[in-house]
N, C-alpha and C. Protein backbone atom coordinates (compact mmCIF):
# COMPACT_ATOMS: atom_id res chain seq x y z
N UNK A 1 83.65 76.03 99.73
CA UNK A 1 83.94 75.68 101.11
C UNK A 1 83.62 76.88 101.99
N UNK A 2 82.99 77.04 103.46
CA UNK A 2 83.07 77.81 103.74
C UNK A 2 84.12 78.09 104.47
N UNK A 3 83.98 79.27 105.12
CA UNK A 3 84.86 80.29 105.24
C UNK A 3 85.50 80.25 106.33
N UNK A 4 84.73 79.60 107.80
CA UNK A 4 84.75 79.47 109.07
C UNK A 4 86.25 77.86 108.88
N UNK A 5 85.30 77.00 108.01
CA UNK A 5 86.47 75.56 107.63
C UNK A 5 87.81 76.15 106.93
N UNK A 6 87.51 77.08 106.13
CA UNK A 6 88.70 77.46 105.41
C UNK A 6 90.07 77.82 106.51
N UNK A 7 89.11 78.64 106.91
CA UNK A 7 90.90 79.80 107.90
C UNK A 7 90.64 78.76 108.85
N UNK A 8 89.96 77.67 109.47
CA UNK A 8 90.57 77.03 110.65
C UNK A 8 91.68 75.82 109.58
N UNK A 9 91.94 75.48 108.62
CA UNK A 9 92.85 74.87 107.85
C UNK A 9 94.01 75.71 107.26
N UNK A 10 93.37 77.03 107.12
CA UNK A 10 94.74 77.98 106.97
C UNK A 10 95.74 78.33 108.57
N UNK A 11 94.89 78.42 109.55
CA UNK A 11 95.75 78.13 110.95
C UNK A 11 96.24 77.16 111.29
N UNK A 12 96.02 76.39 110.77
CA UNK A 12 96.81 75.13 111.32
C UNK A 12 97.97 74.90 110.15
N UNK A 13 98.31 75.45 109.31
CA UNK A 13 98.82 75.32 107.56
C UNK A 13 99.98 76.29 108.51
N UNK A 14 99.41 77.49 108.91
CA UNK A 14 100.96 78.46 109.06
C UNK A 14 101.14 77.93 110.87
N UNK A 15 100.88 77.11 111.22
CA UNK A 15 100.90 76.19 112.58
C UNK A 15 102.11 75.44 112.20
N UNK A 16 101.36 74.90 111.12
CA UNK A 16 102.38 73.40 110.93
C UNK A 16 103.80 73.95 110.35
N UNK A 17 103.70 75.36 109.25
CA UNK A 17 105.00 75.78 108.62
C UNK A 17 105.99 76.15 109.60
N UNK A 18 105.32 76.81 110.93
CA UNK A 18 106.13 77.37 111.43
C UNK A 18 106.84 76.71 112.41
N UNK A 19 106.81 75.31 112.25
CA UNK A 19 107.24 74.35 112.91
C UNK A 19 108.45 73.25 112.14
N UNK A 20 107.49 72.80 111.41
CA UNK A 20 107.82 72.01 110.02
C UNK A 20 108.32 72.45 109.08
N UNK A 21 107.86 71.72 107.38
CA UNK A 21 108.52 73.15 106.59
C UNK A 21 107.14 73.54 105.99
N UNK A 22 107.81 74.32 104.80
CA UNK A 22 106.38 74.82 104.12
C UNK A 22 105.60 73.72 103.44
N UNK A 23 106.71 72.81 102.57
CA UNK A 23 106.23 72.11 101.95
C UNK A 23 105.23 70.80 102.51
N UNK A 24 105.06 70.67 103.74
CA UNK A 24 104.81 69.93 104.56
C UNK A 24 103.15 70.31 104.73
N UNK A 25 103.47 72.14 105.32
CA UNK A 25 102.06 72.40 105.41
C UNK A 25 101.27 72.77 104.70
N UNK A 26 101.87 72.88 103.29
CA UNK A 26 101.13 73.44 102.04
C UNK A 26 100.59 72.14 101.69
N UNK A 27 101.21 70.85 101.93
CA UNK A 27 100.57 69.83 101.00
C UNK A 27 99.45 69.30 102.27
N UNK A 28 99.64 69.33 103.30
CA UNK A 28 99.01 68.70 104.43
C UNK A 28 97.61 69.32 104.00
N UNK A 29 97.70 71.02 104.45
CA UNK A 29 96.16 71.54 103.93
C UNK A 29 95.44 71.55 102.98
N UNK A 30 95.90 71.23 101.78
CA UNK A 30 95.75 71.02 100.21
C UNK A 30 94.36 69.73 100.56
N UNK A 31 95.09 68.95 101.13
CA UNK A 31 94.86 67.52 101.55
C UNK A 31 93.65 67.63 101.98
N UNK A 32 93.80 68.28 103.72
CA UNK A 32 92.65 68.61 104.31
C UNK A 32 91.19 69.07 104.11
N UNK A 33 91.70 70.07 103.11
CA UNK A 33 90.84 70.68 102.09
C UNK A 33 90.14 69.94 101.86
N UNK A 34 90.53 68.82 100.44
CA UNK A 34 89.86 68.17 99.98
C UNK A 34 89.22 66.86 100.52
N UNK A 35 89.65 66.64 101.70
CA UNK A 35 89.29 65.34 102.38
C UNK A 35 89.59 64.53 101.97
N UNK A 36 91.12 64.24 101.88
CA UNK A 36 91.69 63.17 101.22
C UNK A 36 92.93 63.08 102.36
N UNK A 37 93.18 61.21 102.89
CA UNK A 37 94.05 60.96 103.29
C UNK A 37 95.12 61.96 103.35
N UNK A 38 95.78 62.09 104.43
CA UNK A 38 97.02 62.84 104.75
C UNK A 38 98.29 62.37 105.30
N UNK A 39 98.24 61.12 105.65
CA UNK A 39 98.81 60.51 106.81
C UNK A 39 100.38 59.97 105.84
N UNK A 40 99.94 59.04 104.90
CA UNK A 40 101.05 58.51 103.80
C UNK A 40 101.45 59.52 102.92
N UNK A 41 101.05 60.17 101.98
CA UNK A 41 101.11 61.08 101.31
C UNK A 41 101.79 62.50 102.00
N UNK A 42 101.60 62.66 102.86
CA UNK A 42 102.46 63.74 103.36
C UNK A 42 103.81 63.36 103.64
N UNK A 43 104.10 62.25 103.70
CA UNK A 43 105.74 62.12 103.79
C UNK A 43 106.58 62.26 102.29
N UNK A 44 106.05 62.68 101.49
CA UNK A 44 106.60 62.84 100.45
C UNK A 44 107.27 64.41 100.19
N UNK A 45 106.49 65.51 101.47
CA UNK A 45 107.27 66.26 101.53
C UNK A 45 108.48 66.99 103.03
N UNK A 46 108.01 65.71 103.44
CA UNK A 46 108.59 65.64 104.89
C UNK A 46 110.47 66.06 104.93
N UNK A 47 110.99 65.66 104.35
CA UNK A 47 112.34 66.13 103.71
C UNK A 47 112.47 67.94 102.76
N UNK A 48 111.75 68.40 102.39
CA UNK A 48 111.79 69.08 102.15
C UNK A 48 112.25 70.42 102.88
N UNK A 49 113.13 71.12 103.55
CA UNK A 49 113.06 71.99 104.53
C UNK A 49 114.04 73.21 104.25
N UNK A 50 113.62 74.45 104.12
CA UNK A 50 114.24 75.27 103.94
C UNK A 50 114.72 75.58 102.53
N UNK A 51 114.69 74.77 101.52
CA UNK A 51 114.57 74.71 100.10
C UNK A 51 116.06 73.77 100.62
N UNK A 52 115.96 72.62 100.99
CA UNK A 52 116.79 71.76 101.23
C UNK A 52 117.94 72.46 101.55
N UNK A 53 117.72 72.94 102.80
CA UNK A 53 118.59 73.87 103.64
C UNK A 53 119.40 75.01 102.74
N UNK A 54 119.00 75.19 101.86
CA UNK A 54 120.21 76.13 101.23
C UNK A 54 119.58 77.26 100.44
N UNK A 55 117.94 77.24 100.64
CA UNK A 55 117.40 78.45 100.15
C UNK A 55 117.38 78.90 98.21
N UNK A 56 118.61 77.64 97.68
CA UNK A 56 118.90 77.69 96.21
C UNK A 56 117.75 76.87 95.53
N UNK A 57 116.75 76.28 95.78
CA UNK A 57 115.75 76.03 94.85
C UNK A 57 114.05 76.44 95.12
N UNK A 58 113.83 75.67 94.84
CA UNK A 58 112.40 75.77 94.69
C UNK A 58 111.79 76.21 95.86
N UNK A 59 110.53 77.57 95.93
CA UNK A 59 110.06 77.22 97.44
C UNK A 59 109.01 76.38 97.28
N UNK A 60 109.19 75.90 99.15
CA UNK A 60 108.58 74.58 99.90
C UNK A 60 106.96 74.63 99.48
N UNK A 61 106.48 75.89 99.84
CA UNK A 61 105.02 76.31 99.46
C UNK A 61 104.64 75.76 98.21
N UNK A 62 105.63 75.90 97.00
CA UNK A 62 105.19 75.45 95.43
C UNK A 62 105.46 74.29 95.69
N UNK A 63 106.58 73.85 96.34
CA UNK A 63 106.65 72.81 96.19
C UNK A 63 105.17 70.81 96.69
N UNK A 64 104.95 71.81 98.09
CA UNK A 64 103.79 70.71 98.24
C UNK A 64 102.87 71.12 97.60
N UNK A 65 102.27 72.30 97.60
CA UNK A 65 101.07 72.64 96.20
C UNK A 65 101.43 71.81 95.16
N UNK A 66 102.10 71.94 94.35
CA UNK A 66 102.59 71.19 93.26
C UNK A 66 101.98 69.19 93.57
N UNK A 67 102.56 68.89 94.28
CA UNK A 67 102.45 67.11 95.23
C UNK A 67 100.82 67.18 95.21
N UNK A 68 100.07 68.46 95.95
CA UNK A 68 98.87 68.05 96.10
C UNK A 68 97.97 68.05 95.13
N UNK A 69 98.13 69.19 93.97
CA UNK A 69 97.25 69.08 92.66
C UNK A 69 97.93 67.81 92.12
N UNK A 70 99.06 67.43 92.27
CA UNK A 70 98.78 65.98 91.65
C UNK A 70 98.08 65.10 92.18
N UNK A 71 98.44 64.73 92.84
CA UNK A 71 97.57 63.87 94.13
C UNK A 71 95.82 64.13 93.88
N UNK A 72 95.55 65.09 94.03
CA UNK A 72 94.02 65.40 93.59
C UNK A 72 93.52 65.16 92.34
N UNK A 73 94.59 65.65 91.63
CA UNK A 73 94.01 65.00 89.94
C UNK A 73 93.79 63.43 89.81
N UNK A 74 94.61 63.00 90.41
CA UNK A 74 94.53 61.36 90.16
C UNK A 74 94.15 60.43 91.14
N UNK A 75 92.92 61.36 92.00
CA UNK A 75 92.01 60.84 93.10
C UNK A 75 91.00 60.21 92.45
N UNK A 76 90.96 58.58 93.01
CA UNK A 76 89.96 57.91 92.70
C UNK A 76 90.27 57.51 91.23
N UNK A 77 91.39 57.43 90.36
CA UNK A 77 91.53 56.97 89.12
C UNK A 77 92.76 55.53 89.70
N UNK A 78 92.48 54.90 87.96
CA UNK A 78 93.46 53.67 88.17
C UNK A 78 94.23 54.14 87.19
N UNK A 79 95.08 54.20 87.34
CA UNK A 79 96.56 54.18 86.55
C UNK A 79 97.36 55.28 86.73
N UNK A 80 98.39 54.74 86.16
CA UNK A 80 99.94 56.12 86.35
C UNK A 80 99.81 57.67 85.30
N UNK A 81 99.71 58.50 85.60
CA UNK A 81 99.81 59.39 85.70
C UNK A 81 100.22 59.65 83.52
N UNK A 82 101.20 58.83 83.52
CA UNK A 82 101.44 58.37 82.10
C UNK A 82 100.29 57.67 81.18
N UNK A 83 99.93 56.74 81.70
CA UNK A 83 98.83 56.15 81.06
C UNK A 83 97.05 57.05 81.12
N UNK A 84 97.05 58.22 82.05
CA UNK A 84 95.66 58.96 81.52
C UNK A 84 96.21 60.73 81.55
N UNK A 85 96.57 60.71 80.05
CA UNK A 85 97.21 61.43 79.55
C UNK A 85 96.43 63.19 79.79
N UNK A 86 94.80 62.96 79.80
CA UNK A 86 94.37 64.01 80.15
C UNK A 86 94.10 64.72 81.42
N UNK A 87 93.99 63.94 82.85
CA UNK A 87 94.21 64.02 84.19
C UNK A 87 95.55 64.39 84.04
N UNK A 88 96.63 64.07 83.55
CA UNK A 88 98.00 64.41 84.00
C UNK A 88 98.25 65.81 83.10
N UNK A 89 97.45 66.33 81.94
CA UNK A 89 98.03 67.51 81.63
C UNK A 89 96.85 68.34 82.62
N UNK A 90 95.82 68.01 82.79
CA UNK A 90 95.02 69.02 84.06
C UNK A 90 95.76 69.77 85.07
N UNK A 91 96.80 68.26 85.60
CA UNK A 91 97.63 68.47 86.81
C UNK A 91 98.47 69.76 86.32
N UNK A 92 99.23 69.45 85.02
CA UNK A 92 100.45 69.99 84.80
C UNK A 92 99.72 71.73 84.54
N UNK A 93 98.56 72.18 83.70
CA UNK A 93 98.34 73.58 83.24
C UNK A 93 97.61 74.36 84.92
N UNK A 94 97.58 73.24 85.84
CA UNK A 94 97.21 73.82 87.37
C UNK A 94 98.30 74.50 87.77
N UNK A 95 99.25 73.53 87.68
CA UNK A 95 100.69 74.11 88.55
C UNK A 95 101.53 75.10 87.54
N UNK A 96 101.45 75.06 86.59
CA UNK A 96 101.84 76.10 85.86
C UNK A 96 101.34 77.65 86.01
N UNK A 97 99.88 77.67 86.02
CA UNK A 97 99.43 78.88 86.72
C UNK A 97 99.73 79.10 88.58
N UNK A 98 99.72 77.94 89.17
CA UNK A 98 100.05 78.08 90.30
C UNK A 98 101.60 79.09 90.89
N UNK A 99 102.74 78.47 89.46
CA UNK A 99 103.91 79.06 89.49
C UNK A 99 103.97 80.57 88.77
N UNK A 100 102.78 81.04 87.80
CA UNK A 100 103.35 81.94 87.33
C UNK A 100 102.35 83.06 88.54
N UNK A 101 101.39 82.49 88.91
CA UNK A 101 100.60 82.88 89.55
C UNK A 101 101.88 83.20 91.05
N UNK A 102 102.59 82.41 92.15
CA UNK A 102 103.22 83.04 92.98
C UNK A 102 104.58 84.03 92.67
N UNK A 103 104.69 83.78 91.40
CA UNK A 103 105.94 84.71 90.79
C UNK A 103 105.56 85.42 90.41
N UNK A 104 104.11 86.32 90.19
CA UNK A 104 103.56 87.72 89.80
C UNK A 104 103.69 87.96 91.48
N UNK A 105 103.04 87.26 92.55
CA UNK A 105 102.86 88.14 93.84
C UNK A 105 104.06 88.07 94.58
N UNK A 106 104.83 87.14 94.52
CA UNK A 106 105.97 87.14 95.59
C UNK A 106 107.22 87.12 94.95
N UNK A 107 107.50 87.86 93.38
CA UNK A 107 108.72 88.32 92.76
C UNK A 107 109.62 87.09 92.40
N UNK A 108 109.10 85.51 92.92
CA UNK A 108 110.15 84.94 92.72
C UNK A 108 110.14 83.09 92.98
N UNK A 109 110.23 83.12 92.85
CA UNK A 109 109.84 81.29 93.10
C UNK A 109 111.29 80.35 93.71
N UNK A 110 112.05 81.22 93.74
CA UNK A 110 113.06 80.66 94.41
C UNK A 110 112.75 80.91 96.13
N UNK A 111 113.39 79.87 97.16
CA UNK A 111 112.84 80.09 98.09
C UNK A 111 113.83 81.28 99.22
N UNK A 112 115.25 81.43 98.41
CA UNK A 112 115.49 82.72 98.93
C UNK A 112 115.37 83.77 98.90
N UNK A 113 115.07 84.12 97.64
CA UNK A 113 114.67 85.82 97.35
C UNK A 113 113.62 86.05 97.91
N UNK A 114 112.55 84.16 97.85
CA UNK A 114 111.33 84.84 98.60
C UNK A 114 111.33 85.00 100.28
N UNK A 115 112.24 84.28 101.24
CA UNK A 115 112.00 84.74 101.73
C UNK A 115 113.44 85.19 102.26
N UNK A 116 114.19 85.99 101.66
CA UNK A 116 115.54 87.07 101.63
C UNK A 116 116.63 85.91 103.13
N UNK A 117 116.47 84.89 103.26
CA UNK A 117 117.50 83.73 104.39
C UNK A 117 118.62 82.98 103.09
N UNK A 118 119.30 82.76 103.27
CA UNK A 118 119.83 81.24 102.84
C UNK A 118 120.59 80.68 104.48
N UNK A 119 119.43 79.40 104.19
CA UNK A 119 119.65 78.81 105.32
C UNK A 119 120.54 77.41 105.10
N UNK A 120 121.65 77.95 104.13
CA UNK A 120 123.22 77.27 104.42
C UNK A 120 123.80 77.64 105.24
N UNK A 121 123.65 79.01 105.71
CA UNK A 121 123.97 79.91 106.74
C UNK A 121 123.64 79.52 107.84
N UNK A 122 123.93 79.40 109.09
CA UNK A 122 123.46 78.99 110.04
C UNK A 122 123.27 80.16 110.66
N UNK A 123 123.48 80.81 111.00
CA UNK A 123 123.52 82.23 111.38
C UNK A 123 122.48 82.50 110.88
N UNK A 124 121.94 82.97 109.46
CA UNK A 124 121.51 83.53 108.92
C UNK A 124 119.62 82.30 109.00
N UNK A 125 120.21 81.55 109.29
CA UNK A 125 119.11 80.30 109.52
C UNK A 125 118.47 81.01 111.50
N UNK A 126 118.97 80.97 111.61
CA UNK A 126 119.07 81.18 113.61
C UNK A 126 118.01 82.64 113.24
N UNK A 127 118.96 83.84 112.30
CA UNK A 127 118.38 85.06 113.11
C UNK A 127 116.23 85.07 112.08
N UNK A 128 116.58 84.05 111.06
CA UNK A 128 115.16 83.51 110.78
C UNK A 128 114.27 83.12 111.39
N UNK A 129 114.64 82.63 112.38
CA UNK A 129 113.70 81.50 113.56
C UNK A 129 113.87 82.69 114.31
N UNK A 130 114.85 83.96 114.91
CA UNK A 130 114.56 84.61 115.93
C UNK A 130 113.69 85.94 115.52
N UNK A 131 113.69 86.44 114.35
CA UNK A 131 113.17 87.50 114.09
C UNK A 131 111.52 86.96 113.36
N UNK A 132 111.50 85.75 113.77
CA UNK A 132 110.36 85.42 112.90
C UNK A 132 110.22 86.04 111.65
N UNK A 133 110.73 85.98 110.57
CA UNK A 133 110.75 86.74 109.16
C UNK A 133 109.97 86.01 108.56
N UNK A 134 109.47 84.98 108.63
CA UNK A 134 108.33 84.37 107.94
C UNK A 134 106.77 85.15 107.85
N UNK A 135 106.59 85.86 109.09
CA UNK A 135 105.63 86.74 109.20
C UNK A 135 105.42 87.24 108.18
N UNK A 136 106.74 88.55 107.51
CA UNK A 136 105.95 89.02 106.38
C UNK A 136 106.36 88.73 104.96
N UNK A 137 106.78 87.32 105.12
CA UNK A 137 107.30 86.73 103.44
C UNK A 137 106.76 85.36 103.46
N UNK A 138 106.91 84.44 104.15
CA UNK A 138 106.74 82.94 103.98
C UNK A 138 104.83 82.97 104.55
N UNK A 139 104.53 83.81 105.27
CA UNK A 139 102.90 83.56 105.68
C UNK A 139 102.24 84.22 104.52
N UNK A 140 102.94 85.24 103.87
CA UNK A 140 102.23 85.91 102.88
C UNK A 140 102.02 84.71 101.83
N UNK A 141 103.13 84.28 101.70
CA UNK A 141 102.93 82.78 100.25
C UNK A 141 102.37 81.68 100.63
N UNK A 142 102.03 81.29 101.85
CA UNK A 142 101.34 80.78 102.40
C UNK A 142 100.13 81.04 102.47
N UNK A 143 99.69 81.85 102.21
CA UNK A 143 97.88 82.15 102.38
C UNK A 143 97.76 82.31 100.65
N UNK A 144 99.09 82.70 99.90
CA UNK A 144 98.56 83.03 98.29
C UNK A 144 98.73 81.67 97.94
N UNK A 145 98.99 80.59 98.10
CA UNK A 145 98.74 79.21 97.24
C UNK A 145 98.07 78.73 97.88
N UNK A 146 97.56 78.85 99.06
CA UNK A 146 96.28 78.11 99.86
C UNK A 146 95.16 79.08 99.16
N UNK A 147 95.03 80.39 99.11
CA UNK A 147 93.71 81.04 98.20
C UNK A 147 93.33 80.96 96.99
N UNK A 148 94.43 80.26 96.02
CA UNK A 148 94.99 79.79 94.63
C UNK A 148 94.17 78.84 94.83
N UNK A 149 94.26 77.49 95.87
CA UNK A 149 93.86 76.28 96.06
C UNK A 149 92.27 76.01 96.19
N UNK A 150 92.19 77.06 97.04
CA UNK A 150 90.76 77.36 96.87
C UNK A 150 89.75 77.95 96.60
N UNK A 151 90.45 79.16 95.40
CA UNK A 151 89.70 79.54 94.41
C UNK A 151 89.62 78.63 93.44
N UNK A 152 90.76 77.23 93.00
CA UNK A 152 90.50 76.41 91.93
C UNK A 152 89.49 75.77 92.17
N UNK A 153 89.46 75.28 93.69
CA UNK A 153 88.40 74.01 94.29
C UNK A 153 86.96 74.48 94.22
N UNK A 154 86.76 76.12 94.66
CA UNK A 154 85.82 76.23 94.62
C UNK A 154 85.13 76.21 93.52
N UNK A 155 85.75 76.83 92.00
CA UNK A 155 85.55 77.02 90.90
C UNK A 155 85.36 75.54 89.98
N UNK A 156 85.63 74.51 90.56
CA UNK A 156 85.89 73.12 89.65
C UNK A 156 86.41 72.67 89.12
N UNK A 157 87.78 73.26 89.38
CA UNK A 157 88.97 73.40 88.29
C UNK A 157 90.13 72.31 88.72
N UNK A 158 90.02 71.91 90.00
CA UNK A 158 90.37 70.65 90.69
C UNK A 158 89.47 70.16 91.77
């Protein structure tokens, strides 16, 4: 892909996070990327926000990455995910490097350590949105599973 299409889908990715959640704009651009419908499929991470407000699970970033290599693996196939046993372990040894891959650069795959909020806190949610702290934790993981995404794509690997 080039380079000029790339970062105008990575601006609109930390556009949409910093509005929305991550998981929203990680799977949206995933999408974009590949030129595949966005419209239905993105509500699957539309609920997702803040690691479901409480910062105690998964981050949002892995989390729609995760939605979209599935989604891509089983583009243009007929059946469940169960029934073509080798598309669905493709999916699964993607996101596995995807996870060990953001837990070598960002220390952590939980979405508070990565980005140091728990936004059970409201307070602690507020001085997030005021100090913009996403700048140098949530945009950083944001550009490393979107460059993940498209070093796989470019390579053929999804």
């Amino acid at each position: 892909m080039e380079n000029e299409k790339y970062n105008e889908i990575v601006t609109k990715a930390y556009s949409r996070m910093h509005k929305y959640t991550c998981a929203e704009a990680t799977l949206q651009a995933c999408l974009e990327l590949w030129q595949m419908d966005k419209k239905r499929p993105s509500w699957a991470t539309a609920g997702y926000m803040g690691a479901i407000l409480s910062g105690d699970t998964t981050c949002g970033l892995l989390i729609g990455t995760s939605v979209a290599i599935g989604l891509k693996r089983g583009n243009g196939l007929d059946g469940l995910p169960e029934d073509l046993e080798k598309e669905r372990d493709k999916a699964i040894r993607e996101v596995n490097k995807l996870y060990k891959t953001f837990k070598r650069e960002m220390g952590s795959t939980r979405c508070k350590d990565v980005c140091g909020f728990d936004f059970s806190d409201a307070d602690q949610g507020y001085r997030f949105i005021q100090t913009k702290a996403w700048k140098t934790t949530c945009d950083k993981g944001l550009r490393l599973v979107l460059d993940f995404i498209k070093e796989r794509t470019d390579g053929g690997n999804l």
